[in-house]
Protein backbone atom coordinates (compact mmCIF):
# COMPACT_ATOMS: atom_id res chain seq x y z
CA UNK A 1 88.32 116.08 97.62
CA UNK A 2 88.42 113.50 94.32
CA UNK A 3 85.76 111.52 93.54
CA UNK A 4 87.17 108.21 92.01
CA UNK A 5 85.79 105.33 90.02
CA UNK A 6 87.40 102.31 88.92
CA UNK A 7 86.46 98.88 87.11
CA UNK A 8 87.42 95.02 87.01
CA UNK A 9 85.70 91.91 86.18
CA UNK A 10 84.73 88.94 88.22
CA UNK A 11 85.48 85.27 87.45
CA UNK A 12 81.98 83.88 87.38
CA UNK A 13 82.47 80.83 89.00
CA UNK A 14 83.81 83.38 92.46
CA UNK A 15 80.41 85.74 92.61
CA UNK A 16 79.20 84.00 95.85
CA UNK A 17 82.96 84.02 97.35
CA UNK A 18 83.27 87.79 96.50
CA UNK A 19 79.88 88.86 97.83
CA UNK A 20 80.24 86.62 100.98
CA UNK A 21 83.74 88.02 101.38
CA UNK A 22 82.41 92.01 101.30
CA UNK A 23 79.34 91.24 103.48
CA UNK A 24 82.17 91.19 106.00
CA UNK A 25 84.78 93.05 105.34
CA UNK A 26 87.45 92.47 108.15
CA UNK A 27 87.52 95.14 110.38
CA UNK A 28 90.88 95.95 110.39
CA UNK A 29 90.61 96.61 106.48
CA UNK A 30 87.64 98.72 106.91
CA UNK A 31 89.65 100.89 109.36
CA UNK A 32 92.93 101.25 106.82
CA UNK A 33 90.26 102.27 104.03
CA UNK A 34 89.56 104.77 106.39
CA UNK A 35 93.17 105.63 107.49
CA UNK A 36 94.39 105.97 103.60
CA UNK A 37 91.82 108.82 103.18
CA UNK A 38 88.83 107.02 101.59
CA UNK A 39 85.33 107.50 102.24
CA UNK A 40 81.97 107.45 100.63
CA UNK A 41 83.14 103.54 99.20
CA UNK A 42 81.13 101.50 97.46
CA UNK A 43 81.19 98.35 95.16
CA UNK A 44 78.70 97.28 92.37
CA UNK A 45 78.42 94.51 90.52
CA UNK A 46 76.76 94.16 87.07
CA UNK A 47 75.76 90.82 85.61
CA UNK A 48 75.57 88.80 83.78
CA UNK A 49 78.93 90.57 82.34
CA UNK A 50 80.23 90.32 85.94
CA UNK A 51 81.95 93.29 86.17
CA UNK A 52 82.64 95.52 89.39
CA UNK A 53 82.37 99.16 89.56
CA UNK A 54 84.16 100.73 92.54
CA UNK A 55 83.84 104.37 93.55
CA UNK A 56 84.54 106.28 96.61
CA UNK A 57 85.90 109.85 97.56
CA UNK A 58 89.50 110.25 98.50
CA UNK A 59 89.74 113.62 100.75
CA UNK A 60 93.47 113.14 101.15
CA UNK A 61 96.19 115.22 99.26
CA UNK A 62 98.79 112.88 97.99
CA UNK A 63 96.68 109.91 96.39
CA UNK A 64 100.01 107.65 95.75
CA UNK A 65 101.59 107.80 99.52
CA UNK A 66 98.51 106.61 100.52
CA UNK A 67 98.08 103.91 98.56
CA UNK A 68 101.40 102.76 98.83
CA UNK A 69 100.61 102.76 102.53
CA UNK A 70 97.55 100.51 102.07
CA UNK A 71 99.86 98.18 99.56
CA UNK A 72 101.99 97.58 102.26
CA UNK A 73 99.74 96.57 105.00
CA UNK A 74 100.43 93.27 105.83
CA UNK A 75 96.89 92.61 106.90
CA UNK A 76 95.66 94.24 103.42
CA UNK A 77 97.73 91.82 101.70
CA UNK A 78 96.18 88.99 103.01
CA UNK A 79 92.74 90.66 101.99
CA UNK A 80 93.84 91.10 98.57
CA UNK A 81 95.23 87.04 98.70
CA UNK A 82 91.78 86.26 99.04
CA UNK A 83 89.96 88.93 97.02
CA UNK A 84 92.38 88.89 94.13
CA UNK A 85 91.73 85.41 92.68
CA UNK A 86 88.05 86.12 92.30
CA UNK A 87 88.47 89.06 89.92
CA UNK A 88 89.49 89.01 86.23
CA UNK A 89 91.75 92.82 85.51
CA UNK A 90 90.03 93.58 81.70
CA UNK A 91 93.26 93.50 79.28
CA UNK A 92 92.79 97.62 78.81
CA UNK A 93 94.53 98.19 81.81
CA UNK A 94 97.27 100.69 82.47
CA UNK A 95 100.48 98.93 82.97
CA UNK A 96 100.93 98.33 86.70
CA UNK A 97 96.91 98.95 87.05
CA UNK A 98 94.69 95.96 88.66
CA UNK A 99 91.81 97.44 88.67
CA UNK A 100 91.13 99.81 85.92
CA UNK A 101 90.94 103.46 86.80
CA UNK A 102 88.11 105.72 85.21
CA UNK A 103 87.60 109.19 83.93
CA UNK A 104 84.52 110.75 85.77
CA UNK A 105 82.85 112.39 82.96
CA UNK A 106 79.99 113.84 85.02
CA UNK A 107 78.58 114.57 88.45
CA UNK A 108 75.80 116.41 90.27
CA UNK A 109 75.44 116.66 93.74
């Protein structure tokens, strides 16, 4: 089990889109989340910066296959079509990183 937490920003003028668009999630996307070994997911926002936090658990053990399977999920990629044009990736990226992955630096259950 890996706890995971990861960061972009949201265009400002797409906040209404974006919320609309995860107050329901399409089912079929809510079942690959599920399929590509991630639970416990959740999505903040913070404004007015408009930046999303994402975390979730991944109880899986090979992190990449997985998301390489939800990449190439045709129905994901039309998700992404319509999620991806409302978010702003911060320019302190990782190369080949959309959202921005983050170090957990602490937890207590």
């Amino acid at each position: 089990m890996q706890r995971m937490g990861m960061v972009i920003g949201l265009q400002p003028d797409k906040i209404a889109e974006y919320k609309a668009l995860h107050a329901a999630v399409w089912p079929e996307i809510l079942a690959l989340i599920s399929a590509c070994n991630i639970t416990d997911y959740s999505i903040f926002l913070k404004e007015p910066e408009n930046l999303l936090f994402g975390t979730w658990t991944y109880i899986g053990t090979d992190f990449a296959a997985d998301m390489a399977k939800m990449a190439a999920d045709p129905r994901n990629q039309d998700w992404w079509a319509v999620c991806m044009p409302c978010q702003k990736p911060l320019e302190t990226r990782k190369e080949g990183e959309w959202w921005a992955m983050m170090e957990e630096v602490f937890h207590h259950d």
